[in-house]
Protein backbone atom coordinates (compact mmCIF):
# COMPACT_ATOMS: atom_id res chain seq x y z
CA UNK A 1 13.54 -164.19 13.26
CA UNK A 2 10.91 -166.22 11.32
CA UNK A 3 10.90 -166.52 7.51
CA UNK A 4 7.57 -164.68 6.54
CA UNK A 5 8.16 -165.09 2.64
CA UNK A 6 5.44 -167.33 1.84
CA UNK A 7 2.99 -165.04 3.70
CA UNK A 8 4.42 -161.86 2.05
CA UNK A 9 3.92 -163.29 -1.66
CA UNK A 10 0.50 -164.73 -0.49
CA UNK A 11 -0.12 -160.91 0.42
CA UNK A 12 1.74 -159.58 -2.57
CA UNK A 13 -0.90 -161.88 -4.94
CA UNK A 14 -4.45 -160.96 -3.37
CA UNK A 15 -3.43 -157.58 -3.20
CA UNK A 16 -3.81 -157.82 -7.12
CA UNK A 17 -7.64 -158.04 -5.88
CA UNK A 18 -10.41 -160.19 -6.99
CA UNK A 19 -10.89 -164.11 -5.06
CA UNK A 20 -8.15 -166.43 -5.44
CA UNK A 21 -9.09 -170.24 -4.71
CA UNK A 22 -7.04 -172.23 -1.95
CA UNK A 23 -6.37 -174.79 -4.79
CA UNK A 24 -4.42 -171.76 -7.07
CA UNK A 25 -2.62 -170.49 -4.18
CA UNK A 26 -1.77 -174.09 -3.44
CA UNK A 27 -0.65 -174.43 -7.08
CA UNK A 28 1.26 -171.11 -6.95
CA UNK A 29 3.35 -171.60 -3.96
CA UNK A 30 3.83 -175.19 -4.28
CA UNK A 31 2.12 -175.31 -0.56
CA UNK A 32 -0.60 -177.87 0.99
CA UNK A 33 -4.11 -176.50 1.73
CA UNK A 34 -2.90 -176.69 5.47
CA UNK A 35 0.30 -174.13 5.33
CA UNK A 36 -2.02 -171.96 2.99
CA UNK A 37 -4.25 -171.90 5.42
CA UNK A 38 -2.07 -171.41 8.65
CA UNK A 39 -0.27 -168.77 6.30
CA UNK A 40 -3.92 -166.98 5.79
CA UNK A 41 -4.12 -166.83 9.65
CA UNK A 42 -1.16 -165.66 10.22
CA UNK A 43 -1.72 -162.72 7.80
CA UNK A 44 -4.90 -161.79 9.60
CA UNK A 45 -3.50 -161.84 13.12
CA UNK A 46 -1.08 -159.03 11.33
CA UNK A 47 -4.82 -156.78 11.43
CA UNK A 48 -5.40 -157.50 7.41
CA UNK A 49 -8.82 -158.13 6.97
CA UNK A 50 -9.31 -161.23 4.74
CA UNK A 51 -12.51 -162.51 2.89
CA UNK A 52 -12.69 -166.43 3.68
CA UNK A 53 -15.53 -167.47 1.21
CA UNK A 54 -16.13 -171.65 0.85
CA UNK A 55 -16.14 -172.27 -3.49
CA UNK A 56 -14.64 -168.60 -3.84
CA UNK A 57 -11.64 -168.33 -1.91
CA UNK A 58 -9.97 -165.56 -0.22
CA UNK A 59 -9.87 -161.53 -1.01
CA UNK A 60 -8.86 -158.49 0.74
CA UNK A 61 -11.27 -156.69 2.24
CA UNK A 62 -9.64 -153.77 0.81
CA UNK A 63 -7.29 -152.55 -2.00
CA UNK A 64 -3.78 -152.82 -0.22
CA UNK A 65 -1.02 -150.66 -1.64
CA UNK A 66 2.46 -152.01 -0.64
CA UNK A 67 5.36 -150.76 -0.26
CA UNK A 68 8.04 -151.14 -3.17
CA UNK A 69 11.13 -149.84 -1.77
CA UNK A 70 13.10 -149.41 -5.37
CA UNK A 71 10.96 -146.53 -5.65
CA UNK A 72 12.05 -144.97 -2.16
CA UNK A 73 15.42 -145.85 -2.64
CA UNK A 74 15.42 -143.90 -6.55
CA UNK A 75 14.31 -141.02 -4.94
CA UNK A 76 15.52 -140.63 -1.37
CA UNK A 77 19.69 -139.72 -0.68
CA UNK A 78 19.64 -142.08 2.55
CA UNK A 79 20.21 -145.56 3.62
CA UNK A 80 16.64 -147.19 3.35
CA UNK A 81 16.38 -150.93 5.35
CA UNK A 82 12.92 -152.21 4.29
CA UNK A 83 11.74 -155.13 7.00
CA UNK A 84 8.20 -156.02 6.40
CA UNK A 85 7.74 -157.62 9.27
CA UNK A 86 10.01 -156.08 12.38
CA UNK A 87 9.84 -156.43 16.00
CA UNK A 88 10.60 -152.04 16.25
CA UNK A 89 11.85 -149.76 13.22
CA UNK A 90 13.11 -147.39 16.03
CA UNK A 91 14.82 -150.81 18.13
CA UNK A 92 16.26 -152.17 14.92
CA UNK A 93 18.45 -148.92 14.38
CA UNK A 94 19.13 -148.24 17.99
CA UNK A 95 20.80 -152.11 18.05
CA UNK A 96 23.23 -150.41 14.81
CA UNK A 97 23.45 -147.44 16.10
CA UNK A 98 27.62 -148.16 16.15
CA UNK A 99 27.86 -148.84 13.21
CA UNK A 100 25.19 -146.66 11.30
CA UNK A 101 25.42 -143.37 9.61
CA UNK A 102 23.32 -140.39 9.60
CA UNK A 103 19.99 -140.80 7.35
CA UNK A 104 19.49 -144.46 7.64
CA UNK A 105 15.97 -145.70 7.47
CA UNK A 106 14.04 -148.45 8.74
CA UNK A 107 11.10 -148.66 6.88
CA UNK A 108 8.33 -151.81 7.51
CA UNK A 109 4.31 -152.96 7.07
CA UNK A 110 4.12 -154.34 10.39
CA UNK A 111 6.13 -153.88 13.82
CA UNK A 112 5.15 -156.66 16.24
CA UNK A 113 6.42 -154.90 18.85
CA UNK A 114 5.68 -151.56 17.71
CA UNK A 115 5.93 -148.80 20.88
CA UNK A 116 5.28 -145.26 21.77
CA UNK A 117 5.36 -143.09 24.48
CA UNK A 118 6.13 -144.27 28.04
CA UNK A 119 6.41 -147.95 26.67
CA UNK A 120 3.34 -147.73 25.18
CA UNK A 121 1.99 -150.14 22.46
CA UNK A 122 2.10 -148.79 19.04
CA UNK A 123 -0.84 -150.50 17.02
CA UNK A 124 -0.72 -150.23 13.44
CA UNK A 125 -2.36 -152.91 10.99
CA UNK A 126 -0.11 -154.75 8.22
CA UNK A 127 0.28 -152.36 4.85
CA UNK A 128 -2.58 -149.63 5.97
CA UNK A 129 -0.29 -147.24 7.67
CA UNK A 130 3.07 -145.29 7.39
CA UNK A 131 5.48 -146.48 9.75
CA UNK A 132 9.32 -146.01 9.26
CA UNK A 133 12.56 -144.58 11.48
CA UNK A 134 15.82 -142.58 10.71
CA UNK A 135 19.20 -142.49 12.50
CA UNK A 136 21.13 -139.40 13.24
CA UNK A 137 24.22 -139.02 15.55
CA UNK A 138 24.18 -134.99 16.61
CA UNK A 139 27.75 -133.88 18.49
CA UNK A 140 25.65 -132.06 20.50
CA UNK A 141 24.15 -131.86 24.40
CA UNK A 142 20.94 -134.17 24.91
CA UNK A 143 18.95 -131.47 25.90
CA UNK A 144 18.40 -131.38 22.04
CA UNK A 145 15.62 -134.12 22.72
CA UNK A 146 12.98 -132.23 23.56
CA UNK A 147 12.90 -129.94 21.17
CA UNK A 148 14.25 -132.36 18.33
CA UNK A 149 10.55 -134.34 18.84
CA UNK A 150 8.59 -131.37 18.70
CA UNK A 151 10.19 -129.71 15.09
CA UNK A 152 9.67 -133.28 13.82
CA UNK A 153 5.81 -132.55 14.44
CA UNK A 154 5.81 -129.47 12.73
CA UNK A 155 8.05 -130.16 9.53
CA UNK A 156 5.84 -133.67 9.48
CA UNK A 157 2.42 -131.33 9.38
CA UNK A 158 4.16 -128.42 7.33
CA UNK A 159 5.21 -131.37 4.69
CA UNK A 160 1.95 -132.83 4.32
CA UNK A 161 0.25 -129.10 4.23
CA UNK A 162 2.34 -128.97 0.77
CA UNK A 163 -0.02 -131.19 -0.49
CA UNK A 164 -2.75 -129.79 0.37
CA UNK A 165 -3.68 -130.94 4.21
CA UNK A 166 -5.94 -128.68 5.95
CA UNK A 167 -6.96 -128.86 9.54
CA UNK A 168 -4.02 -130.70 10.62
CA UNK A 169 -2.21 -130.18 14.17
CA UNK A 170 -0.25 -131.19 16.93
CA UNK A 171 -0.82 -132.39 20.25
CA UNK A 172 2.27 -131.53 22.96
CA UNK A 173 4.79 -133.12 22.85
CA UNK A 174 4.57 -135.73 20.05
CA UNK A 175 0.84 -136.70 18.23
CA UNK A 176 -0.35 -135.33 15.21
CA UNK A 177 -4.16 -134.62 15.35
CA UNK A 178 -7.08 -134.02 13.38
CA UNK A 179 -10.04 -132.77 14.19
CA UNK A 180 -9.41 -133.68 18.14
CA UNK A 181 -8.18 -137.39 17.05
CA UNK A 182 -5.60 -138.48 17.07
CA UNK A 183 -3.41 -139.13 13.02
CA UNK A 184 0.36 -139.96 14.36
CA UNK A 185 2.77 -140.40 16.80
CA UNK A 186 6.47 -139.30 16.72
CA UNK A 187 8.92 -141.39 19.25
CA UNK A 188 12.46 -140.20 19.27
CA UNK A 189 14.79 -142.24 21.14
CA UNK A 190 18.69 -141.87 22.41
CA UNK A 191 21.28 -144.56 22.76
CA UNK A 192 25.05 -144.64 23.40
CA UNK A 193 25.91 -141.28 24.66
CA UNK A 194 29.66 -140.31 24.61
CA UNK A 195 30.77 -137.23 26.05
CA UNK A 196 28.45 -134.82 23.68
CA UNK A 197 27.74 -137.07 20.82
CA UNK A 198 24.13 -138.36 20.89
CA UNK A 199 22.85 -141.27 18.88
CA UNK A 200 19.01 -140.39 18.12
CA UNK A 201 16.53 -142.94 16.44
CA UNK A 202 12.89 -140.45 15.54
CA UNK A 203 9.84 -143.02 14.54
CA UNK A 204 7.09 -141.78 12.90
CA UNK A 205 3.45 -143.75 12.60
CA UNK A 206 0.97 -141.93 10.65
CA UNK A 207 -2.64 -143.63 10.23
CA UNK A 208 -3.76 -143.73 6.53
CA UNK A 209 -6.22 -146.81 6.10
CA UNK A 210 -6.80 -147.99 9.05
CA UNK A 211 -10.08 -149.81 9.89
CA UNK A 212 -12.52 -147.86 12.06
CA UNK A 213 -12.97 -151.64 14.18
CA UNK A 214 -8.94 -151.78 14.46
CA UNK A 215 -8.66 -154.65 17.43
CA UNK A 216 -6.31 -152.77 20.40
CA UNK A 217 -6.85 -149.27 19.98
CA UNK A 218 -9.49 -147.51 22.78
CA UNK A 219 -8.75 -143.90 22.24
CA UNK A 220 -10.68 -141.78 19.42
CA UNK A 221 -8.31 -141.86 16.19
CA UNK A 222 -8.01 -140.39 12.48
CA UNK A 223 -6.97 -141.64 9.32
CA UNK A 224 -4.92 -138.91 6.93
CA UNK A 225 -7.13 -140.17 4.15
CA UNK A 226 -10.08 -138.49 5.72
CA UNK A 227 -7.63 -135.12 5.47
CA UNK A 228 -7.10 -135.78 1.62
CA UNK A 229 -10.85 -136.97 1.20
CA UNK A 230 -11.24 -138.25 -2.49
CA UNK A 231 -7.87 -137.51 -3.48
CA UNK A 232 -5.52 -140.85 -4.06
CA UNK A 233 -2.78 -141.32 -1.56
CA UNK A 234 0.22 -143.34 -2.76
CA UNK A 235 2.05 -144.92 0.22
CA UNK A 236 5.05 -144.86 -1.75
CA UNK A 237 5.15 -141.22 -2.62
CA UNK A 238 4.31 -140.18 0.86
CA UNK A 239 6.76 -142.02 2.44
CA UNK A 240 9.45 -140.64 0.02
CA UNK A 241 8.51 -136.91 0.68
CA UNK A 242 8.65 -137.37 4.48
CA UNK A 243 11.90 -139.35 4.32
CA UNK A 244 13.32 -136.61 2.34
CA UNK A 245 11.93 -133.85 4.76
CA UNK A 246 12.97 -135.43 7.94
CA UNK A 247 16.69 -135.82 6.07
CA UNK A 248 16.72 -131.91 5.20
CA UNK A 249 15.60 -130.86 8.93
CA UNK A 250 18.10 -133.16 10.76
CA UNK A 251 20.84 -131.99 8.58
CA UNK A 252 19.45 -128.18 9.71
CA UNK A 253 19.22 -129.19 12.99
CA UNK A 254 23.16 -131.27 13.18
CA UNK A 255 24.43 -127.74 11.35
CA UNK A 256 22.53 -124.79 12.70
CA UNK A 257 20.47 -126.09 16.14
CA UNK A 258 16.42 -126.27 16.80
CA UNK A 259 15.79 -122.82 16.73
CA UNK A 260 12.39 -120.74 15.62
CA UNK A 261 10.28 -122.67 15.95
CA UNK A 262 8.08 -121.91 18.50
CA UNK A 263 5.73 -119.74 16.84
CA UNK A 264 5.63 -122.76 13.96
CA UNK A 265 4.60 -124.89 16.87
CA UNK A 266 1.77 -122.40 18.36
CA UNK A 267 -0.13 -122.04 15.18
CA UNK A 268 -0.37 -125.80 15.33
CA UNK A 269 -1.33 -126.25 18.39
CA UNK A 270 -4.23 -128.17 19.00
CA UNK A 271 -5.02 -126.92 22.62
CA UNK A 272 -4.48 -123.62 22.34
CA UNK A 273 -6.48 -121.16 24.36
CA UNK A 274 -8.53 -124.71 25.56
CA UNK A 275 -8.98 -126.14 29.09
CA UNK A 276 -6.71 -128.80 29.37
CA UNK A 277 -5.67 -131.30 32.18
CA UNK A 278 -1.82 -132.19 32.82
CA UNK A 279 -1.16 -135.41 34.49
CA UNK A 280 2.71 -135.18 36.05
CA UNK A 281 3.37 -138.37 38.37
CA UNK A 282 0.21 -137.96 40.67
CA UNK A 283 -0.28 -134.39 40.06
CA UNK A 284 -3.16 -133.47 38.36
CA UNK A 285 -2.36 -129.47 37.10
CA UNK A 286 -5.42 -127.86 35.31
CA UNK A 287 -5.36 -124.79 32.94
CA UNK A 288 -5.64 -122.98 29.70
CA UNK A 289 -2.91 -124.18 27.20
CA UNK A 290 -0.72 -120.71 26.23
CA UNK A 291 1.40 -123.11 23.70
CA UNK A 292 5.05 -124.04 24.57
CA UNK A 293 8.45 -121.85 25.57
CA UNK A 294 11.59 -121.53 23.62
CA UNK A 295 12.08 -124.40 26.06
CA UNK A 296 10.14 -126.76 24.44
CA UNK A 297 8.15 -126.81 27.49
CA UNK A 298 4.23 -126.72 27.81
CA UNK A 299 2.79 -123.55 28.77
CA UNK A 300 -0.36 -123.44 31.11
CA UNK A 301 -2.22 -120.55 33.15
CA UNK A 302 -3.01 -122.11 36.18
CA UNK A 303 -4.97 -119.85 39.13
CA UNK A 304 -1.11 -119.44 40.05
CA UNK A 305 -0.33 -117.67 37.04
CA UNK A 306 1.64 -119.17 34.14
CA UNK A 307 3.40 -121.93 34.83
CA UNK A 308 5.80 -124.16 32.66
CA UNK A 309 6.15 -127.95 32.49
CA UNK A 310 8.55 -130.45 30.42
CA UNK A 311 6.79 -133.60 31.00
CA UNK A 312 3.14 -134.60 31.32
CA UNK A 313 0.20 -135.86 29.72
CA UNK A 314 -2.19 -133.70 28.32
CA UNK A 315 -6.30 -133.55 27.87
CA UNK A 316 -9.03 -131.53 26.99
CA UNK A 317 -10.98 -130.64 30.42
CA UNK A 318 -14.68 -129.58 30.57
CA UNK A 319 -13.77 -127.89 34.06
């Protein structure tokens, strides 16, 4: 993988704000005005919007609060890998997953080659979001999956609720959402099954600062500091309190199962009681959402009656 240090401490001095000149970050690094330069490029194609001003220099377009993983590691009991820049947090713990132990964390500022759902591209600008992933093995059936991905919703809403989130909720099987946008994405992953041993990898992406003109995204989303309005959110702390969450549920989960928490999940629901549209292969099954079963499957009442489903994609319907 490519050495990004000189880019990192570029990013680590003009997040100090203010201009710095091309000459004193020439100066600093002991660099020419051409790697500068292709190092200021390369930090932009990472999404951070830089101020390029001729006899000024270059600033961030924003205050940029990076990560300092001493402080995660003082307060968190697990295994913490911090990668600024990583192809996948949830690929670079399934290729240890033989040699890892339960709790360990991938933590970075930028995936280039982030993914969700279905293969899906996971789009998240250098240093404005949260984006980590934690191993656990569980000695138990797979069938653990489904419902594994949608506690992690809930104990990642009930968590930030603590701190005073209102309006948050959750979008079947695996978004968080605000305000019909959509604020995160969980991805849990399996690898190396062995009789009933399971090797799961759960990523979480929650927005925080991102950009309103964020290059790559199409679909309407939020950022949690609209949730928290004026209040200051410290990357740092929030990371540590959902690490430590996630580490207390699993451990639940690896000693007592996914149970109860259907009703959890209900109240959260963001389509509850709405007309939604379920897209399974080429079907196209329209309803009311009633919520999900103990399952972990997606209720809807169709003109057949109620009728349960385990995969899909779901939408808000006008008809």
């Amino acid at each position: 993988m490519r050495n990004y240090d000189l880019e990192l401490s570029i990013l680590q001095t003009l997040s100090q704000g203010c201009f710095h000149s091309g000459k004193e970050l020439c100066e600093q690094f002991s660099a020419s005005r051409i790697v500068i330069i292709r190092s200021i490029r390369s930090i932009q194609e990472w999404g951070v919007d830089i101020f390029c001003i001729s006899g000024k220099g270059y600033q961030l377009a924003q205050v940029m609060q990076l990560i300092d993983p001493r402080v995660i590691k003082a307060k968190t009991k697990c295994l913490i890998e911090f990668i600024p820049i990583v192809d996948s947090t949830n690929q670079y713990l399934l290729d240890r997953a033989d040699v890892l132990k339960s709790g360990a964390v991938c933590i970075a500022e930028y995936q280039m080659k982030g993914r969700g759902r279905r293969g899906r591209k996971w789009v998240s600008p250098f240093g404005a979001n949260l984006c980590f992933s934690m191993f656990w093995k569980f000695d138990t059936h797979i069938a653990i999956k489904m419902r594994l991905s949608l506690i992690v919703g809930i104990i990642m809403v009930e968590a930030l609720e603590n701190l005073g989130a209102k309006g948050l909720k959750l979008k079947w099987p695996n978004d968080l959402y605000y305000q019909d946008r959509k604020l995160g994405g969980i991805l849990l992953e399996v690898s190396n099954q062995a009789g009933f041993s399971v090797n799961c990898v759960i990523g979480i992406g929650i927005n925080l600062f991102m950009e309103l003109a964020t290059k790559g995204i199409i679909h309407p989303w939020a950022n949690l500091s609209e949730v928290f309005h004026d209040a200051r959110l410290i990357r740092n702390e929030l990371l540590v309190i959902l690490i430590n969450t996630l580490f207390c549920i699993l451990r639940e989960c690896e000693l007592h199962g996914v149970e109860k928490f259907v009703e959890r999940w209900n109240r959260l629901d963001n389509f509850l009681g709405r007309k939604v549209q379920l897209i399974v292969g080429e079907h196209r099954i329209k309803g009311i959402a009633q919520g999900i079963n103990e399952e972990g499957a997606i209720v809807l009442e169709t003109k057949k009656g109620l009728e349960s489903y385990i995969d899909g994609e779901i939408s808000l319907t006008k008809s």
